[in-house]
N, C-alpha and C. Protein backbone atom coordinates (compact mmCIF):
# COMPACT_ATOMS: atom_id res chain seq x y z
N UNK A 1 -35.28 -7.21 -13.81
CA UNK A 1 -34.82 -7.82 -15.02
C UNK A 1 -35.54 -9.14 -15.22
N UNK A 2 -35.59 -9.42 -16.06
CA UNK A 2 -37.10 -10.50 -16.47
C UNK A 2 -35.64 -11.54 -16.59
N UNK A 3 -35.92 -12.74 -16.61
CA UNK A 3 -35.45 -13.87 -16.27
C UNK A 3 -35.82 -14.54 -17.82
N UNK A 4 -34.34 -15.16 -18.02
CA UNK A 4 -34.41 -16.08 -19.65
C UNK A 4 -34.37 -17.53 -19.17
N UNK A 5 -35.13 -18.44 -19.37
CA UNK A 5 -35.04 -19.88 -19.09
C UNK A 5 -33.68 -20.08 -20.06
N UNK A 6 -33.72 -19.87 -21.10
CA UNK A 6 -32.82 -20.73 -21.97
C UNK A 6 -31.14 -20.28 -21.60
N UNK A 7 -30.85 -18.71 -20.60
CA UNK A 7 -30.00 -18.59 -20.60
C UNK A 7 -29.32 -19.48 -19.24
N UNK A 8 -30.91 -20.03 -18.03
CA UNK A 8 -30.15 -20.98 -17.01
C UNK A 8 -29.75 -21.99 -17.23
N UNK A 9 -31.29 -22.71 -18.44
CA UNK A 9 -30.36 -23.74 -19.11
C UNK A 9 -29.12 -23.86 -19.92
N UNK A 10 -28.51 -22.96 -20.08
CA UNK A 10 -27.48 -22.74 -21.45
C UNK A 10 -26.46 -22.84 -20.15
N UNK A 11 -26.51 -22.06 -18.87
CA UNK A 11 -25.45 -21.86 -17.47
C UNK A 11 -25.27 -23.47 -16.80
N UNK A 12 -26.71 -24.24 -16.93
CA UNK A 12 -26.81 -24.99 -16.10
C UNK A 12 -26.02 -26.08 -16.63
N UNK A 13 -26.09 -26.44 -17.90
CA UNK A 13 -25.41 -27.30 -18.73
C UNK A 13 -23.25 -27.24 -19.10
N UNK A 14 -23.46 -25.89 -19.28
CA UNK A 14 -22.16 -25.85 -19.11
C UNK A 14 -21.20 -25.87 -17.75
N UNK A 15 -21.54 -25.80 -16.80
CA UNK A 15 -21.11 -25.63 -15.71
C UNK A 15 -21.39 -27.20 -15.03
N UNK A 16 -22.61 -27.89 -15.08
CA UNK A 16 -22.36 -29.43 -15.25
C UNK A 16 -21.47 -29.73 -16.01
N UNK A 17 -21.21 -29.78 -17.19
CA UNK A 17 -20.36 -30.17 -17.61
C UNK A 17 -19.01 -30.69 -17.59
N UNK A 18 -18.57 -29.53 -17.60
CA UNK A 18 -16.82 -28.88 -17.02
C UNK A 18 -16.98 -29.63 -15.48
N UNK A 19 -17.89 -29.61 -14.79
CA UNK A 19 -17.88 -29.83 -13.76
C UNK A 19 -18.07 -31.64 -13.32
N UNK A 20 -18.23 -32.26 -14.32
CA UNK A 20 -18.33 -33.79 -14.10
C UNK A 20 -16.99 -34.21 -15.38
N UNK A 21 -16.42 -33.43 -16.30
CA UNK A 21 -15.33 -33.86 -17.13
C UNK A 21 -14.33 -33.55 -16.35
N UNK A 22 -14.28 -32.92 -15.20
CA UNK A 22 -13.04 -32.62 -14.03
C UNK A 22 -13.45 -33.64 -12.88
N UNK A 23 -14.12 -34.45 -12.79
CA UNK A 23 -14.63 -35.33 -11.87
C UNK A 23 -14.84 -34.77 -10.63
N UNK A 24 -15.39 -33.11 -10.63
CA UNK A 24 -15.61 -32.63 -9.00
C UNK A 24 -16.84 -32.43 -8.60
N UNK A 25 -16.97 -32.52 -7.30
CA UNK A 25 -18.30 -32.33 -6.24
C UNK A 25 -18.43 -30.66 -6.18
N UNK A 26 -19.64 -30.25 -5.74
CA UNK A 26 -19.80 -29.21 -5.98
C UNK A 26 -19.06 -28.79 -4.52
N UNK A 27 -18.56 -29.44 -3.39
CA UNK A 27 -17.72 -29.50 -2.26
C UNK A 27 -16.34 -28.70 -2.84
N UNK A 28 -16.23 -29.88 -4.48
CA UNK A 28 -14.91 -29.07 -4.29
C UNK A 28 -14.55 -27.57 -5.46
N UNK A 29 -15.57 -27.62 -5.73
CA UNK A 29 -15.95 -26.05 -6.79
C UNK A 29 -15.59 -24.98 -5.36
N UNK A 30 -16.87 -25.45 -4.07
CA UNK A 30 -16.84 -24.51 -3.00
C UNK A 30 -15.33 -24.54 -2.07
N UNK A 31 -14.68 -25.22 -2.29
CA UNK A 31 -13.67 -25.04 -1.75
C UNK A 31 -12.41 -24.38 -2.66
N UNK A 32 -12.41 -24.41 -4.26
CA UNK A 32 -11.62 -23.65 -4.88
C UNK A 32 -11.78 -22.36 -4.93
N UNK A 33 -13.27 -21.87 -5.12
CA UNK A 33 -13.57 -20.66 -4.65
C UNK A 33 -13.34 -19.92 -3.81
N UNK A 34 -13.20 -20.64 -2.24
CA UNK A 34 -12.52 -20.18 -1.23
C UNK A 34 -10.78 -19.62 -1.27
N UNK A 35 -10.45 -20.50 -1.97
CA UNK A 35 -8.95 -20.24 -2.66
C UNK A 35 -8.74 -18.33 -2.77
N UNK A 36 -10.32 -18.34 -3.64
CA UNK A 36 -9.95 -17.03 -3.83
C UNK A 36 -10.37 -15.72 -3.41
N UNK A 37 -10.96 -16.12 -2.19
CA UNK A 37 -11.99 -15.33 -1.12
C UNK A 37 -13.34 -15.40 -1.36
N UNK A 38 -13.79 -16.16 -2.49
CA UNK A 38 -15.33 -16.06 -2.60
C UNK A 38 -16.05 -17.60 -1.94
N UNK A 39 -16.63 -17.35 -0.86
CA UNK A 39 -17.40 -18.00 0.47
C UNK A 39 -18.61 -18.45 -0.58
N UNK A 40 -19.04 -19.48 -0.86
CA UNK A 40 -20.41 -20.44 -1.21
C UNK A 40 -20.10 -21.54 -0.84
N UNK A 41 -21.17 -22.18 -0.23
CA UNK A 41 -21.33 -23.21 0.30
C UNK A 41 -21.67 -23.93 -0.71
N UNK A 42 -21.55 -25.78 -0.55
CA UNK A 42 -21.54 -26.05 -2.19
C UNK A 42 -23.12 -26.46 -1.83
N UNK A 43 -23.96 -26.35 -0.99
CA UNK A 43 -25.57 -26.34 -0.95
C UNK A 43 -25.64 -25.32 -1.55
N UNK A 44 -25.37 -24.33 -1.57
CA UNK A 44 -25.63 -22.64 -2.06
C UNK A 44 -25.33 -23.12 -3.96
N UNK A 45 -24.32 -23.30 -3.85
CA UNK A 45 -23.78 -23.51 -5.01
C UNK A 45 -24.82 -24.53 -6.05
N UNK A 46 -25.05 -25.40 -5.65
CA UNK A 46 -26.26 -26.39 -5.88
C UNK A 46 -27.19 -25.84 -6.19
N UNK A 47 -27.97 -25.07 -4.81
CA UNK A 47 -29.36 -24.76 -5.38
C UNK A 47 -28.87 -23.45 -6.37
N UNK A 48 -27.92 -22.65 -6.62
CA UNK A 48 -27.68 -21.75 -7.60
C UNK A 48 -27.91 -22.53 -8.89
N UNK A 49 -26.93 -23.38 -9.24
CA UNK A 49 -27.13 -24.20 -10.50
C UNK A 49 -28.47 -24.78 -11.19
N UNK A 50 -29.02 -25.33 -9.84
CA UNK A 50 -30.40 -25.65 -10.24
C UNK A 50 -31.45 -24.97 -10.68
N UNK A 51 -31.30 -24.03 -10.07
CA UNK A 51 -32.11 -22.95 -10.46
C UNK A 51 -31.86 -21.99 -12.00
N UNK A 52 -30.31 -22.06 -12.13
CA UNK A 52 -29.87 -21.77 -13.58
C UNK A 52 -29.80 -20.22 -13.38
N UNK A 53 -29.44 -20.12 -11.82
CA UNK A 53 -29.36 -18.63 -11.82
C UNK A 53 -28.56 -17.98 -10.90
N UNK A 54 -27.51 -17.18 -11.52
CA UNK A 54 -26.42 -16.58 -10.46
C UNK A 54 -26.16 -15.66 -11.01
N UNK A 55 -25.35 -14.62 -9.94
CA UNK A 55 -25.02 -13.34 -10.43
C UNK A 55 -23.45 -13.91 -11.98
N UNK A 56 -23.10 -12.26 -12.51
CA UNK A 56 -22.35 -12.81 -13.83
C UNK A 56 -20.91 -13.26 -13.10
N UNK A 57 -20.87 -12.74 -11.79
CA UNK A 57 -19.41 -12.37 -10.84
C UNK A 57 -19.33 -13.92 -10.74
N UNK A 58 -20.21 -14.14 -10.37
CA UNK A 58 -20.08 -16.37 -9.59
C UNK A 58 -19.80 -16.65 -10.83
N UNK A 59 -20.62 -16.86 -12.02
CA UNK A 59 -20.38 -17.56 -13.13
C UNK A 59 -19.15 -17.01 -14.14
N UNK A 60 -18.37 -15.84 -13.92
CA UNK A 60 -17.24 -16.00 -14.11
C UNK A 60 -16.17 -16.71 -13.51
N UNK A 61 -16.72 -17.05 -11.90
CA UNK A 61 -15.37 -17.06 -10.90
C UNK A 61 -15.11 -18.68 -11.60
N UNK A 62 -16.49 -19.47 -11.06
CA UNK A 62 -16.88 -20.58 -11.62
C UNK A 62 -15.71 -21.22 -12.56
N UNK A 63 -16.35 -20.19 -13.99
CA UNK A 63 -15.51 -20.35 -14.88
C UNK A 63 -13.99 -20.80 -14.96
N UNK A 64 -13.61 -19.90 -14.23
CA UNK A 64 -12.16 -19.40 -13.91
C UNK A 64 -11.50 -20.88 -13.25
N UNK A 65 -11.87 -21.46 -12.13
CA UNK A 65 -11.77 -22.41 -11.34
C UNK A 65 -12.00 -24.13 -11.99
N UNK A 66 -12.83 -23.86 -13.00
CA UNK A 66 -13.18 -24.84 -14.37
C UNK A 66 -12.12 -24.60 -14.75
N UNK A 67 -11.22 -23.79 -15.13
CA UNK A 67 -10.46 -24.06 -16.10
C UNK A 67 -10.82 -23.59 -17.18
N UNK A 68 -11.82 -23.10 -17.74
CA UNK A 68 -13.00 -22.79 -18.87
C UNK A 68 -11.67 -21.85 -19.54
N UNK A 69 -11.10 -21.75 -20.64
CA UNK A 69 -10.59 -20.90 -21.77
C UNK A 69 -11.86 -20.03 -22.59
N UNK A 70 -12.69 -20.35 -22.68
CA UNK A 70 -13.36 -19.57 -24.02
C UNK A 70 -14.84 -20.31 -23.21
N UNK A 71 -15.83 -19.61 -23.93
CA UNK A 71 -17.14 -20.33 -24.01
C UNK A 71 -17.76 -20.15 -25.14
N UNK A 72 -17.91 -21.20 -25.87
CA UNK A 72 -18.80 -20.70 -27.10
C UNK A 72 -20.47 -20.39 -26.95
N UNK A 73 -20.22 -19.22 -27.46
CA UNK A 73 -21.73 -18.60 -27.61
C UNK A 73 -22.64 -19.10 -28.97
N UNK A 74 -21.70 -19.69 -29.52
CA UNK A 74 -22.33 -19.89 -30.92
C UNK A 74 -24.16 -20.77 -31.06
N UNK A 75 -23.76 -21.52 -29.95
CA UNK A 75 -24.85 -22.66 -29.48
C UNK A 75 -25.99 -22.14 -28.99
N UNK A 76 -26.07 -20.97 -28.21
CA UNK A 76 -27.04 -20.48 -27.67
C UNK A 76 -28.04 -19.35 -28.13
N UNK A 77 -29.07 -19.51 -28.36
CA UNK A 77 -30.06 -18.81 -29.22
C UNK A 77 -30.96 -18.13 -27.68
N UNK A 78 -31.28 -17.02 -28.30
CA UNK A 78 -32.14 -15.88 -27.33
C UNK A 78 -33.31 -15.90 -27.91
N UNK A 79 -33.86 -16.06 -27.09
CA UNK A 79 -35.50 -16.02 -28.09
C UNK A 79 -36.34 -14.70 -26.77
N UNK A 80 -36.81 -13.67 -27.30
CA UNK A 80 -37.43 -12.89 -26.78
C UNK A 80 -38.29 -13.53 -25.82
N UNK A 81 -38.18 -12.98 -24.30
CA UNK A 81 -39.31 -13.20 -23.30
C UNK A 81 -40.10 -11.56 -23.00
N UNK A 82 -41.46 -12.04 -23.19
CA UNK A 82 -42.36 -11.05 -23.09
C UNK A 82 -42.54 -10.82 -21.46
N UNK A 83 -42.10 -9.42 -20.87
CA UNK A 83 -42.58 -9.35 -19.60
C UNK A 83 -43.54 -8.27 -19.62
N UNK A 84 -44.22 -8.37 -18.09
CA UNK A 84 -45.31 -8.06 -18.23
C UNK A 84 -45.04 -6.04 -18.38
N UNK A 85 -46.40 -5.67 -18.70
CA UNK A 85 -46.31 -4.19 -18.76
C UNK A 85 -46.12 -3.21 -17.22
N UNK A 86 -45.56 -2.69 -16.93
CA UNK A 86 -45.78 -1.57 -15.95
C UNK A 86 -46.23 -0.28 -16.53
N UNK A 87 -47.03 -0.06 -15.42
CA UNK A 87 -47.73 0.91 -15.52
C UNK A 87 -48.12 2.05 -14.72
């Protein structure tokens, strides 16, 4: 699956977000998660974010643990990425 920059940035931003308007360390994202059996370390968790890339399962749980009600999609535009041909 070819990889969208704009959709890590669109992940990376919201999840900062929520995540500094709740005043938490990514210590304590990894420890609410644990709450609910899902094991990331908040280094793991980190370099996930940074990278703007996680499975949809984390960035729901994420969600969930944010507090997140809704996410607006309205903001985020897809712009076609050309991958390469196989052959």
């Amino acid at each position: 699956m070819a990889k969208n920059p704009e959709l890590g940035r669109y992940l990376q931003g919201l999840i900062r977000a929520e995540k500094a308007r709740h005043n938490l360390t990514f210590e304590d994202l990894s420890q609410r998660l644990a709450r609910h059996g899902i094991r990331q370390s908040a280094t793991n968790l980190r370099t996930k974010l940074s990278r703007g890339d996680m499975s949809a399962q984390l960035f729901l749980a994420l969600a969930k643990v944010l507090g997140l009600r809704s996410i607006a999609l309205g903001e985020l535009e897809l712009r076609t990425v050309k991958t390469p041909r196989r052959e």
